[in-house]
PDB file of N, CA and C in Angstrom:
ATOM      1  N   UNK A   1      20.425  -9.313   5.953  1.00  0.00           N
ATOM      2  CA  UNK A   1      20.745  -9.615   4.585  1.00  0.00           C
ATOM      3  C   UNK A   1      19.522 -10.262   3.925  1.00  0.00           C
ATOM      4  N   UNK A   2      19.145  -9.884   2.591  1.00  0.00           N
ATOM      5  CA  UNK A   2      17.930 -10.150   1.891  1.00  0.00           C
ATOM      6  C   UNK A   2      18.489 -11.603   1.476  1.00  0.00           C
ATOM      7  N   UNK A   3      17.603 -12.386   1.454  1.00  0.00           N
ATOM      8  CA  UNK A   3      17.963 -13.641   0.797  1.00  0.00           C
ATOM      9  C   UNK A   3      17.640 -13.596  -1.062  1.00  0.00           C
ATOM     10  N   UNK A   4      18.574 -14.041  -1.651  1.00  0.00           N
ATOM     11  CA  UNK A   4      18.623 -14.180  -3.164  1.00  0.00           C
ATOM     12  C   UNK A   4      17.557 -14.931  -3.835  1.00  0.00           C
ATOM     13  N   UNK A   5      15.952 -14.386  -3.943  1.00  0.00           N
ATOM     14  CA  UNK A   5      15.172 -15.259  -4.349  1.00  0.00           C
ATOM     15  C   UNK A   5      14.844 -14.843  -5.855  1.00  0.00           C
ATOM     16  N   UNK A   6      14.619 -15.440  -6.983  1.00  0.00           N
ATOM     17  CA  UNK A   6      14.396 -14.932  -8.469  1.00  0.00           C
ATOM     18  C   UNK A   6      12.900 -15.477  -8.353  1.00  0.00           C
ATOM     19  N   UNK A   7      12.081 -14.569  -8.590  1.00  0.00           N
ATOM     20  CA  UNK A   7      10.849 -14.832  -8.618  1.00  0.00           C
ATOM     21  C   UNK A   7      10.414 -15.188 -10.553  1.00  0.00           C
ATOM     22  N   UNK A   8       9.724 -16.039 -10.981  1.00  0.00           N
ATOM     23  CA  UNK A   8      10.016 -16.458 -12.528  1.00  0.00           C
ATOM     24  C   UNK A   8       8.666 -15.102 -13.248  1.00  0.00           C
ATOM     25  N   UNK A   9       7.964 -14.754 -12.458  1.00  0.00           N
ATOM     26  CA  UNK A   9       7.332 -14.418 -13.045  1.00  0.00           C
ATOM     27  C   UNK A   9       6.528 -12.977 -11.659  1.00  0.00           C
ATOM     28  N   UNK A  10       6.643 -11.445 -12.380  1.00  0.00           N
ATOM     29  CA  UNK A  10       6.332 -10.468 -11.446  1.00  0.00           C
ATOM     30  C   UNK A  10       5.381 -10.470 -10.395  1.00  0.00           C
ATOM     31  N   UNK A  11       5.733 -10.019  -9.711  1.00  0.00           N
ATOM     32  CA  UNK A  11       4.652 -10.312  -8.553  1.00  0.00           C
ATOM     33  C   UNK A  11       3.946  -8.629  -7.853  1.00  0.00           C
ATOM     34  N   UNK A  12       3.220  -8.447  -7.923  1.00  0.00           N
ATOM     35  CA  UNK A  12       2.306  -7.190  -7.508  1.00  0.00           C
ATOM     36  C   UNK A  12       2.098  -7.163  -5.714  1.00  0.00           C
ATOM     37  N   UNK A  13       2.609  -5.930  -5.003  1.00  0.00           N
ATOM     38  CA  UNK A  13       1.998  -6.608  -3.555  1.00  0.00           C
ATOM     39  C   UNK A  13       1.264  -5.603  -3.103  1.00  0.00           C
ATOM     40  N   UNK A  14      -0.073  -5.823  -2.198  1.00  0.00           N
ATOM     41  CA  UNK A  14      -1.386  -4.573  -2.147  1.00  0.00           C
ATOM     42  C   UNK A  14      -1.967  -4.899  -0.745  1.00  0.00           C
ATOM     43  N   UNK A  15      -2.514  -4.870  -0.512  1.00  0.00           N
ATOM     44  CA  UNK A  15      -3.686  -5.014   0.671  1.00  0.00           C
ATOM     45  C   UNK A  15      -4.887  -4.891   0.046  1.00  0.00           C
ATOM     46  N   UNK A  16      -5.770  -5.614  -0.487  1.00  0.00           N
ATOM     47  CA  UNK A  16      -6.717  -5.764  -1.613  1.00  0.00           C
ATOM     48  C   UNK A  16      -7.715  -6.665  -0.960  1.00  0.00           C
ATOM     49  N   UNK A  17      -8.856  -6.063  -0.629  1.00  0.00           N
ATOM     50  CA  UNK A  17     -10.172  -7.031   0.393  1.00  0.00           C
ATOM     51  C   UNK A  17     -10.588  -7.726  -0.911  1.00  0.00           C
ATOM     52  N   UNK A  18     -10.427  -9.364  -0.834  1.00  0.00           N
ATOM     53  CA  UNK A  18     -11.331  -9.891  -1.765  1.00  0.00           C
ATOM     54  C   UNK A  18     -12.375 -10.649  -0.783  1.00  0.00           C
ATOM     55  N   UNK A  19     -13.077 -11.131  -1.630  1.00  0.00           N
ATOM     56  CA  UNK A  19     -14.199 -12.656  -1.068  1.00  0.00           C
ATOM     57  C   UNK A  19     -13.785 -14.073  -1.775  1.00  0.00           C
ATOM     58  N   UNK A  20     -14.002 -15.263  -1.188  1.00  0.00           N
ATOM     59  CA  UNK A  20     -13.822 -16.560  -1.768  1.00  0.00           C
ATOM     60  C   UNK A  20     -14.587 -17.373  -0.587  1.00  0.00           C
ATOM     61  N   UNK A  21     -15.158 -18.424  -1.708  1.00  0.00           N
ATOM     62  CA  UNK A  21     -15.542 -19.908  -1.241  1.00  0.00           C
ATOM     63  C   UNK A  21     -14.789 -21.046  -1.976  1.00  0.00           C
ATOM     64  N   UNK A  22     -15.702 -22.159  -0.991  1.00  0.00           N
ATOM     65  CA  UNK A  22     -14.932 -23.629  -1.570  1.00  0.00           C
ATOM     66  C   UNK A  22     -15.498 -23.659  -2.338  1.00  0.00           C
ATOM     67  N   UNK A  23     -15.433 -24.306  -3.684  1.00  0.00           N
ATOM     68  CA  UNK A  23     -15.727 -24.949  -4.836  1.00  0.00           C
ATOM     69  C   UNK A  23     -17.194 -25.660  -4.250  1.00  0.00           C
ATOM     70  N   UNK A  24     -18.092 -25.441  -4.600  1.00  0.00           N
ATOM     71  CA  UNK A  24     -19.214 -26.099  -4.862  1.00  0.00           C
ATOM     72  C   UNK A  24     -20.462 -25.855  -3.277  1.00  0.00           C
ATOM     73  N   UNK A  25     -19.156 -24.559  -2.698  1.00  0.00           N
ATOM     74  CA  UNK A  25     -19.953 -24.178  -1.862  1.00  0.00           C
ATOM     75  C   UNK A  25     -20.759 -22.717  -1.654  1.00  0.00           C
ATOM     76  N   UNK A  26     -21.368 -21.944  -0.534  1.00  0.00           N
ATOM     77  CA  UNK A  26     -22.028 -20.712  -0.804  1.00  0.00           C
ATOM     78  C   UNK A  26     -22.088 -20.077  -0.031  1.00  0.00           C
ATOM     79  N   UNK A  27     -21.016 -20.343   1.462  1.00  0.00           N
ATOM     80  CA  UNK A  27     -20.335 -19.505   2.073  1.00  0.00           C
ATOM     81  C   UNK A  27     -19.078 -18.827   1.872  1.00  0.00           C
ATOM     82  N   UNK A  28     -19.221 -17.662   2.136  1.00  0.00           N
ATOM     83  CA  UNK A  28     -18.733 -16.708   1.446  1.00  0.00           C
ATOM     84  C   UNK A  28     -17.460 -16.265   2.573  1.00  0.00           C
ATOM     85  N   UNK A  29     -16.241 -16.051   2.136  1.00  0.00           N
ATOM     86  CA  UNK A  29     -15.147 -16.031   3.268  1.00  0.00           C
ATOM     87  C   UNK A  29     -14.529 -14.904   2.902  1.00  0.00           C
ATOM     88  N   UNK A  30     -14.165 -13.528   3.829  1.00  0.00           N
ATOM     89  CA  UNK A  30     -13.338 -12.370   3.650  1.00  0.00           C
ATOM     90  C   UNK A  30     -12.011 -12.788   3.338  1.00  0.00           C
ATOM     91  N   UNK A  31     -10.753 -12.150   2.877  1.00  0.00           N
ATOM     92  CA  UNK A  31      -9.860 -12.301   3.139  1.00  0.00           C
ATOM     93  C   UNK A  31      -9.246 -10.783   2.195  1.00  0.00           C
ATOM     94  N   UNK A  32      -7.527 -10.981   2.637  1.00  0.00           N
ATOM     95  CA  UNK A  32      -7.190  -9.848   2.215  1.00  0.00           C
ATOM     96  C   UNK A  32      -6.102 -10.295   1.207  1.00  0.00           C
ATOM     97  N   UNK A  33      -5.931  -9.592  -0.504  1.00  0.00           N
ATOM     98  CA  UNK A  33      -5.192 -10.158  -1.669  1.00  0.00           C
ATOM     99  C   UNK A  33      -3.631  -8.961  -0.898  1.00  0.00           C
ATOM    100  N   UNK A  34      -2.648  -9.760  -0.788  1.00  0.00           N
ATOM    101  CA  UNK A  34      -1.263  -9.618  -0.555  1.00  0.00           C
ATOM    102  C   UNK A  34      -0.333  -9.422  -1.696  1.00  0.00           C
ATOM    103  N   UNK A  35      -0.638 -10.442  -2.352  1.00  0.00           N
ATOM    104  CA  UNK A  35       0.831 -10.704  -3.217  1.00  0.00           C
ATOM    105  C   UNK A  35       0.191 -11.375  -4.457  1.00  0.00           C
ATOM    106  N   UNK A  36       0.249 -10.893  -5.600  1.00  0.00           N
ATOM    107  CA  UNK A  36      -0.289 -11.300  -7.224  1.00  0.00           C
ATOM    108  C   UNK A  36       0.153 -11.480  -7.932  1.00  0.00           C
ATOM    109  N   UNK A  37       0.333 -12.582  -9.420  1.00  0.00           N
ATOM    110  CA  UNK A  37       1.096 -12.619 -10.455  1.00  0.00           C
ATOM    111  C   UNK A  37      -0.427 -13.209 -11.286  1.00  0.00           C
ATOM    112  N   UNK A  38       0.213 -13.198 -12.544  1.00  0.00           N
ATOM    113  CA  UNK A  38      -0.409 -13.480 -13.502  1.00  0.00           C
ATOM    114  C   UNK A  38      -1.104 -15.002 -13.351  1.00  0.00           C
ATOM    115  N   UNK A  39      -0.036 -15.948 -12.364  1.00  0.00           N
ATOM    116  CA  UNK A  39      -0.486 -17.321 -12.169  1.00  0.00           C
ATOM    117  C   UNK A  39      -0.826 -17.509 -10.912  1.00  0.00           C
ATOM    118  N   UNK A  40      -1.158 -17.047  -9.920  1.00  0.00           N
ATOM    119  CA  UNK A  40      -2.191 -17.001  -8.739  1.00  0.00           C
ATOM    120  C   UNK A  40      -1.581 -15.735  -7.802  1.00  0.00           C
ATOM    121  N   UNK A  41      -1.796 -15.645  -6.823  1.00  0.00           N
ATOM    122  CA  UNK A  41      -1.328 -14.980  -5.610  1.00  0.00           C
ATOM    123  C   UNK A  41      -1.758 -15.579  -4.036  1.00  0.00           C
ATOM    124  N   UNK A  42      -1.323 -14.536  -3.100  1.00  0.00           N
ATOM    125  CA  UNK A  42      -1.223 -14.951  -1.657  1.00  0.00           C
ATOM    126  C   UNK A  42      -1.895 -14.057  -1.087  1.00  0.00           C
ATOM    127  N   UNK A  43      -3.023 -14.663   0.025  1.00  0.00           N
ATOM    128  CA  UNK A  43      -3.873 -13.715   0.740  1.00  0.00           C
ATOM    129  C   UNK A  43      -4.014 -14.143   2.210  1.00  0.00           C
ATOM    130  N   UNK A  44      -4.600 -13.559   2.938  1.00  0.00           N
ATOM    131  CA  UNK A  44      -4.721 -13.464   4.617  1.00  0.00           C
ATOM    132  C   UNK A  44      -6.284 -14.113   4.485  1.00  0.00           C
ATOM    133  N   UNK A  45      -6.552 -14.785   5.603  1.00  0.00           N
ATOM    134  CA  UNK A  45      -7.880 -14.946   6.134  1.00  0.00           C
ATOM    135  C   UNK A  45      -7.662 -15.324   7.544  1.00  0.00           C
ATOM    136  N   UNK A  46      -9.251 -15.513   7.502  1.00  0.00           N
ATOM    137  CA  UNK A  46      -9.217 -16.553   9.183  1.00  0.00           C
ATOM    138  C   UNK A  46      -9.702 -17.852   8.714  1.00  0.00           C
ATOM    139  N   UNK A  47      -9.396 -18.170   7.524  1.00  0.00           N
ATOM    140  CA  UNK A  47      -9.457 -19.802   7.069  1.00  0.00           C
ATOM    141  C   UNK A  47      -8.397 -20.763   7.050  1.00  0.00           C
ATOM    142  N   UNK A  48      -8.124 -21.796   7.567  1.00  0.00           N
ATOM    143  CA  UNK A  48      -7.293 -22.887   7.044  1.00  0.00           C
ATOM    144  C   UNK A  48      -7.769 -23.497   6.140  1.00  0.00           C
ATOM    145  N   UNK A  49      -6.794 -23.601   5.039  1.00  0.00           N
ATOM    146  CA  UNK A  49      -7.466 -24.319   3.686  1.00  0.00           C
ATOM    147  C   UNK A  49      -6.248 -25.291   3.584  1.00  0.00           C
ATOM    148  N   UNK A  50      -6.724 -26.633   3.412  1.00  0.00           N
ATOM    149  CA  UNK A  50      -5.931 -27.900   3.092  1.00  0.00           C
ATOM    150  C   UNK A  50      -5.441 -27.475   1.613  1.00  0.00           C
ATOM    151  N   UNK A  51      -3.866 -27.984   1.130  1.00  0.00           N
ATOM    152  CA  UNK A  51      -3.506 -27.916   0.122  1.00  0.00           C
ATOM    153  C   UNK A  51      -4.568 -28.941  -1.091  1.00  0.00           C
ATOM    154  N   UNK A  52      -4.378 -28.632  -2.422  1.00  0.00           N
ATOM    155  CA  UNK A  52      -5.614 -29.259  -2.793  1.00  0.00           C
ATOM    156  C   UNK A  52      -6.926 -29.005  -3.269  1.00  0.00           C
ATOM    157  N   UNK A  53      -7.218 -28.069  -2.194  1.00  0.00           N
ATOM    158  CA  UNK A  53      -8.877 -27.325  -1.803  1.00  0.00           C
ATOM    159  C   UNK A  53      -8.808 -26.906  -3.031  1.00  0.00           C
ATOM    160  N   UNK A  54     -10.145 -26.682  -3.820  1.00  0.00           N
ATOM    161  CA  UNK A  54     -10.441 -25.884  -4.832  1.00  0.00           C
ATOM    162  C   UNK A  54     -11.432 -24.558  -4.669  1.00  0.00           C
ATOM    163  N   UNK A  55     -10.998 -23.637  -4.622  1.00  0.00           N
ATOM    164  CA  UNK A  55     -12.016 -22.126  -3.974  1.00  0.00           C
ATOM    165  C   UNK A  55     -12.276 -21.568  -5.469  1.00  0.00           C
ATOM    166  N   UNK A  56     -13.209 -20.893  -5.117  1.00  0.00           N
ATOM    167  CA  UNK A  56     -13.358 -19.603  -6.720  1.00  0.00           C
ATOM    168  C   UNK A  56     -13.315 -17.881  -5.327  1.00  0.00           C
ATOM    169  N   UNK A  57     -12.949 -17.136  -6.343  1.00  0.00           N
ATOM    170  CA  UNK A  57     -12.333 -16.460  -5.829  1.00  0.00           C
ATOM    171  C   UNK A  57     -13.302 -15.055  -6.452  1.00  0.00           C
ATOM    172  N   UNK A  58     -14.248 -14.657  -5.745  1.00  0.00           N
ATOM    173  CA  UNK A  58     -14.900 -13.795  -6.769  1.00  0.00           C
ATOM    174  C   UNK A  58     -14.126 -12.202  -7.131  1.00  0.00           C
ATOM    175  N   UNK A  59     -14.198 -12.422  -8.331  1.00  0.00           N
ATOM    176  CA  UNK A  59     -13.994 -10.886  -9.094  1.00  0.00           C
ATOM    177  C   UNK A  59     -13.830  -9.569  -8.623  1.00  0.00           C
ATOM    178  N   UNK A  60     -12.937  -8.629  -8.131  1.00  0.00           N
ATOM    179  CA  UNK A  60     -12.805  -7.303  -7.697  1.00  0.00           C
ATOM    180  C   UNK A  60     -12.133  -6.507  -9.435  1.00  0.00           C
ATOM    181  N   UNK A  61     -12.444  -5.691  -8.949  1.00  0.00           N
ATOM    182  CA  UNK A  61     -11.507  -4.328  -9.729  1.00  0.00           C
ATOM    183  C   UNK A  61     -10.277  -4.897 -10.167  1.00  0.00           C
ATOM    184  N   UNK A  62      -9.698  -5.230  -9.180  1.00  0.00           N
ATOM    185  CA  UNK A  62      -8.478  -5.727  -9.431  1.00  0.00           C
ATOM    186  C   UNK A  62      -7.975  -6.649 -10.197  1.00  0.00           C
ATOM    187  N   UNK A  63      -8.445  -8.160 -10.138  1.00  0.00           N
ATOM    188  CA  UNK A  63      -8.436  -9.067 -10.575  1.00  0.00           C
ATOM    189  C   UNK A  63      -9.350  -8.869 -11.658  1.00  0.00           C
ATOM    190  N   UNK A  64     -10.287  -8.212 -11.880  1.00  0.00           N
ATOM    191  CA  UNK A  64     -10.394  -8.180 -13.638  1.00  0.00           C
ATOM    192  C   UNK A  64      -9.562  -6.805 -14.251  1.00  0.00           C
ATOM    193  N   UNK A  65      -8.662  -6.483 -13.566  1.00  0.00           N
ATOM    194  CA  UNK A  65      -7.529  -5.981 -14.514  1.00  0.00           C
ATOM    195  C   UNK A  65      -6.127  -6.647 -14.813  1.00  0.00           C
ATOM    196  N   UNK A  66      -6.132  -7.807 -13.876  1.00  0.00           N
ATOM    197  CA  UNK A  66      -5.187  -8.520 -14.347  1.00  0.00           C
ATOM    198  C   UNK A  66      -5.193  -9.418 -15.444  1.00  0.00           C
ATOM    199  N   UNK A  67      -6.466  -9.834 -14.765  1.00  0.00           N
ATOM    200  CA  UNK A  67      -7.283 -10.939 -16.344  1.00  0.00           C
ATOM    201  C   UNK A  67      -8.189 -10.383 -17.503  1.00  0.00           C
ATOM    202  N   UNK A  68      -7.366  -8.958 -18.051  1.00  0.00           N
ATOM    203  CA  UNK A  68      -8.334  -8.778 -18.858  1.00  0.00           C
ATOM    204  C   UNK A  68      -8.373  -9.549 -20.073  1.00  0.00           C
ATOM    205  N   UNK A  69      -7.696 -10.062 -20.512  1.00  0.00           N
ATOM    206  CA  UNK A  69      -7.626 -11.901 -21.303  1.00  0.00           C
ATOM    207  C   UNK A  69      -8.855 -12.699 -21.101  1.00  0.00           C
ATOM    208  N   UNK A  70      -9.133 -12.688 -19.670  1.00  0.00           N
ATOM    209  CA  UNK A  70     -10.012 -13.899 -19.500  1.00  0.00           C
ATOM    210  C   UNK A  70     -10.923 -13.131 -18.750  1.00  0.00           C
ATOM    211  N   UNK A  71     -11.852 -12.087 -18.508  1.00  0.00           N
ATOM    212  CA  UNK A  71     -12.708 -11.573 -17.472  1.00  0.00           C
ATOM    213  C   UNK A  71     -14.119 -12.983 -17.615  1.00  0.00           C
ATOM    214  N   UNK A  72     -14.362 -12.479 -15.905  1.00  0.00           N
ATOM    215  CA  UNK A  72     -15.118 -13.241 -15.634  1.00  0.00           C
ATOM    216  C   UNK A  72     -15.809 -12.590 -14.098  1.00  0.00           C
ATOM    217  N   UNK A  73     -17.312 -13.274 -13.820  1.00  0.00           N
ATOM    218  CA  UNK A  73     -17.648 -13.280 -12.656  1.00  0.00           C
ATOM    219  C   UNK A  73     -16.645 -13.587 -11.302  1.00  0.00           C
ATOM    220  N   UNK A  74     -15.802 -14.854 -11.794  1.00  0.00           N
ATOM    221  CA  UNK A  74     -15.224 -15.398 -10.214  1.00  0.00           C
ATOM    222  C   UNK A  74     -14.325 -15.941 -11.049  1.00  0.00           C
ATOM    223  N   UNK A  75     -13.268 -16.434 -10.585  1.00  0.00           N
ATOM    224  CA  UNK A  75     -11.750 -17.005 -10.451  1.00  0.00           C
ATOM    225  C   UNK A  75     -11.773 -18.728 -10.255  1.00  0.00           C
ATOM    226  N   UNK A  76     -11.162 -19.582 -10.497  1.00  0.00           N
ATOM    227  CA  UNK A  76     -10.964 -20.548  -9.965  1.00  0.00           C
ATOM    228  C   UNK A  76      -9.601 -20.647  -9.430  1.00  0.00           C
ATOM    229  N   UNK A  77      -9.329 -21.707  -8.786  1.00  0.00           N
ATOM    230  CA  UNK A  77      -8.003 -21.773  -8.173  1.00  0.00           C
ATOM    231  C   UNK A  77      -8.178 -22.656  -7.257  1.00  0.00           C
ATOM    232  N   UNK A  78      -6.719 -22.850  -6.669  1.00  0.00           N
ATOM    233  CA  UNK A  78      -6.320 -24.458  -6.313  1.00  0.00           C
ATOM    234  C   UNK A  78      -5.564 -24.073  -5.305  1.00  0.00           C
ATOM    235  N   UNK A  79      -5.574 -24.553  -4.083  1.00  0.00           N
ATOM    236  CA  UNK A  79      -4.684 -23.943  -2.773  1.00  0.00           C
ATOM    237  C   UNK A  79      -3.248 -25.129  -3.034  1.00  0.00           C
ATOM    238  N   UNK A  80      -2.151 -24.060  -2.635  1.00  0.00           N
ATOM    239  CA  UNK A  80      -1.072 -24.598  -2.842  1.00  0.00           C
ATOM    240  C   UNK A  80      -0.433 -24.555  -1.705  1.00  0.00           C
ATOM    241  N   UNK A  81      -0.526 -24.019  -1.041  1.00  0.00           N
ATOM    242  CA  UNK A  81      -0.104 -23.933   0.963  1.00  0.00           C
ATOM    243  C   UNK A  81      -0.682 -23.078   1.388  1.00  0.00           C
ATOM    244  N   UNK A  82      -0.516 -23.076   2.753  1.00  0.00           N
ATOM    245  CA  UNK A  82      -1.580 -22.256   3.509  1.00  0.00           C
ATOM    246  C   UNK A  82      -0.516 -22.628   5.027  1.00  0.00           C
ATOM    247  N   UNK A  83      -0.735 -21.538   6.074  1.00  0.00           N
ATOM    248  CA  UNK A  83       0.275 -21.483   7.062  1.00  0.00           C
ATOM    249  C   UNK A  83      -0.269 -20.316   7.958  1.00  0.00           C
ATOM    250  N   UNK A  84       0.114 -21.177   9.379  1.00  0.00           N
ATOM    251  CA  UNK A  84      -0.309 -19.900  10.294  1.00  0.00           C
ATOM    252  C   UNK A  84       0.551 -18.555  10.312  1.00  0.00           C
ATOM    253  N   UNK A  85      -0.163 -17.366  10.412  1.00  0.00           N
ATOM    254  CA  UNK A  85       0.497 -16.554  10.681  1.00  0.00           C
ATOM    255  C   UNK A  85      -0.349 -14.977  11.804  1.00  0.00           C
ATOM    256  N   UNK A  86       0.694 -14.407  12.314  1.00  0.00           N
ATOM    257  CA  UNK A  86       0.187 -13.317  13.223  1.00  0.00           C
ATOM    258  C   UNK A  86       0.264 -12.058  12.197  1.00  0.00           C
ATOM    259  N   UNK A  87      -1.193 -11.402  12.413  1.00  0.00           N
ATOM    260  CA  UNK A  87      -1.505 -10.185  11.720  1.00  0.00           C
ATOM    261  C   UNK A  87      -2.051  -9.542  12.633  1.00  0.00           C
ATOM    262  N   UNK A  88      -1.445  -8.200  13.018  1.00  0.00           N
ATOM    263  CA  UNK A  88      -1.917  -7.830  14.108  1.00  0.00           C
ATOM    264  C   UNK A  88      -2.361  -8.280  15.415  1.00  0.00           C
ATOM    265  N   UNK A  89      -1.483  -9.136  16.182  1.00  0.00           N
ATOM    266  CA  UNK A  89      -1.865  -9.722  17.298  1.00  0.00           C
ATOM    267  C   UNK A  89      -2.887 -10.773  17.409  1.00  0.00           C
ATOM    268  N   UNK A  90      -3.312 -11.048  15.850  1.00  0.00           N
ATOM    269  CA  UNK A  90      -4.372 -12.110  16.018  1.00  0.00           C
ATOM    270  C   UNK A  90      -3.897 -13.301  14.947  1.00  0.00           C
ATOM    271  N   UNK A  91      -4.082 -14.556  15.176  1.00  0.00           N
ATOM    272  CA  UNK A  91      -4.279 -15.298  14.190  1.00  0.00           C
ATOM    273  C   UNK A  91      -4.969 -15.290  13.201  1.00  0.00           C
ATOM    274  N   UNK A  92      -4.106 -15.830  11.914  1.00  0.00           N
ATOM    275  CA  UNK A  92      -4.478 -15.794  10.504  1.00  0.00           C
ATOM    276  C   UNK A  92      -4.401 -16.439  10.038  1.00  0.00           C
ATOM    277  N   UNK A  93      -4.527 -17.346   8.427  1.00  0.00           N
ATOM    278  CA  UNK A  93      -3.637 -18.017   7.758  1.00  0.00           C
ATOM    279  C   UNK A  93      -3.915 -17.304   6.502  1.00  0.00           C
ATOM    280  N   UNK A  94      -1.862 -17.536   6.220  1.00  0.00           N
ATOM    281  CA  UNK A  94      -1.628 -17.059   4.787  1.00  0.00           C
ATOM    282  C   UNK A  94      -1.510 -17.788   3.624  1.00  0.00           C
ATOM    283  N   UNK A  95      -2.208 -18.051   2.886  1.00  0.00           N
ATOM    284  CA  UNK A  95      -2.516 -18.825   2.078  1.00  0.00           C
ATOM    285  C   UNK A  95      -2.144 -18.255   0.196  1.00  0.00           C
ATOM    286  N   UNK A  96      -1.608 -19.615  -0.536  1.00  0.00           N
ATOM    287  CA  UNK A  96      -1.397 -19.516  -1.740  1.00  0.00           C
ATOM    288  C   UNK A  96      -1.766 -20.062  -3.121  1.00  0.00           C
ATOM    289  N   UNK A  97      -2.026 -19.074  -3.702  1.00  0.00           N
ATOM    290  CA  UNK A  97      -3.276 -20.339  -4.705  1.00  0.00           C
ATOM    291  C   UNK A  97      -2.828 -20.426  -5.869  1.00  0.00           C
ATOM    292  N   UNK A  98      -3.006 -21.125  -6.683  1.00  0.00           N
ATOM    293  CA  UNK A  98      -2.593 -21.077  -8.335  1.00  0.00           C
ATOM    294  C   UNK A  98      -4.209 -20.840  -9.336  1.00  0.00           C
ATOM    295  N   UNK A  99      -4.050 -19.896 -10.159  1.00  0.00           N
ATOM    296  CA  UNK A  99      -5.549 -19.768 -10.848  1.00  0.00           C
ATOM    297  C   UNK A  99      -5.568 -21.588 -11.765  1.00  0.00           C
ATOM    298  N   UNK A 100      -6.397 -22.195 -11.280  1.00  0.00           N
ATOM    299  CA  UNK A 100      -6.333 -23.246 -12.180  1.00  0.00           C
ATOM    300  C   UNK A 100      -7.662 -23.057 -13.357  1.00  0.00           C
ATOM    301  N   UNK A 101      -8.521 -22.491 -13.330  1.00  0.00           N
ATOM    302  CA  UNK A 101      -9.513 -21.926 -14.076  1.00  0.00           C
ATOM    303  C   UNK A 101     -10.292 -20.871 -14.205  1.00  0.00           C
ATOM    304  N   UNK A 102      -9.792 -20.085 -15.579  1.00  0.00           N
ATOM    305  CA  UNK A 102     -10.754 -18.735 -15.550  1.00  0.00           C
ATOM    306  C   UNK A 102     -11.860 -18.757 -15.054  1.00  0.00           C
ATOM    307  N   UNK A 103     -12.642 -19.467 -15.524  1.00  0.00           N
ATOM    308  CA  UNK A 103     -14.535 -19.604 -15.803  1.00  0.00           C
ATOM    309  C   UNK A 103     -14.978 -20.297 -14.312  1.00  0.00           C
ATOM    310  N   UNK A 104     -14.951 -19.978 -12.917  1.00  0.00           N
ATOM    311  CA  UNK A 104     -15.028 -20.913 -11.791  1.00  0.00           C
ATOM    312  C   UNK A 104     -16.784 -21.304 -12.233  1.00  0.00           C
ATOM    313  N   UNK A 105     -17.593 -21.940 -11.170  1.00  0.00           N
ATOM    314  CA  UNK A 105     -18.864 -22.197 -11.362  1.00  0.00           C
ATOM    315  C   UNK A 105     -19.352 -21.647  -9.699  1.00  0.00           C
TER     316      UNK A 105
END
């Protein structure tokens, strides 16, 4: 039985390779875009990110078609949980962000 969840706002779901770093840093981290809305989405890595963390999230195809309002080089955003999970027999974490700023640096 599906559980009764009302999501407030649509959510897009893909397998979408993006890149992201920490805020003010210049290593560069793979991960894969899952699940999207207009106010952040959920992706796979091999990162644990503390709730809090501030990443920029650089720019694909994708994400400047969601934001065509606000296009930009990179994304900002704000980790909102993050949790282990198995993807293919290997460890991951799935992680969730909120865009807290178009314009990242």
């Amino acid at each position: 039985m599906k559980p009764k969840v009302r999501r407030r706002l649509l959510r897009r779901y893909h397998a979408i390779p993006m890149h992201f770093r920490s805020q003010g840093s210049d290593q560069r981290h793979q991960a894969v875009i899952r699940d999207c809305s207009r106010n952040g989405l959920q992706f796979e890595s091999d990162c644990f990110l503390t709730p809090g963390t501030e990443i920029v999230i650089d720019a694909n195809a994708y994400l400047d078609t969601l934001a065509r309002e606000h296009p930009a080089d990179a994304y900002g955003a704000r980790v909102v949980w993050c949790e282990e999970v198995l993807v293919d027999g290997r460890t991951a974490f799935a992680t969730g962000v909120c865009f807290g700023a178009w314009h990242a640096q």
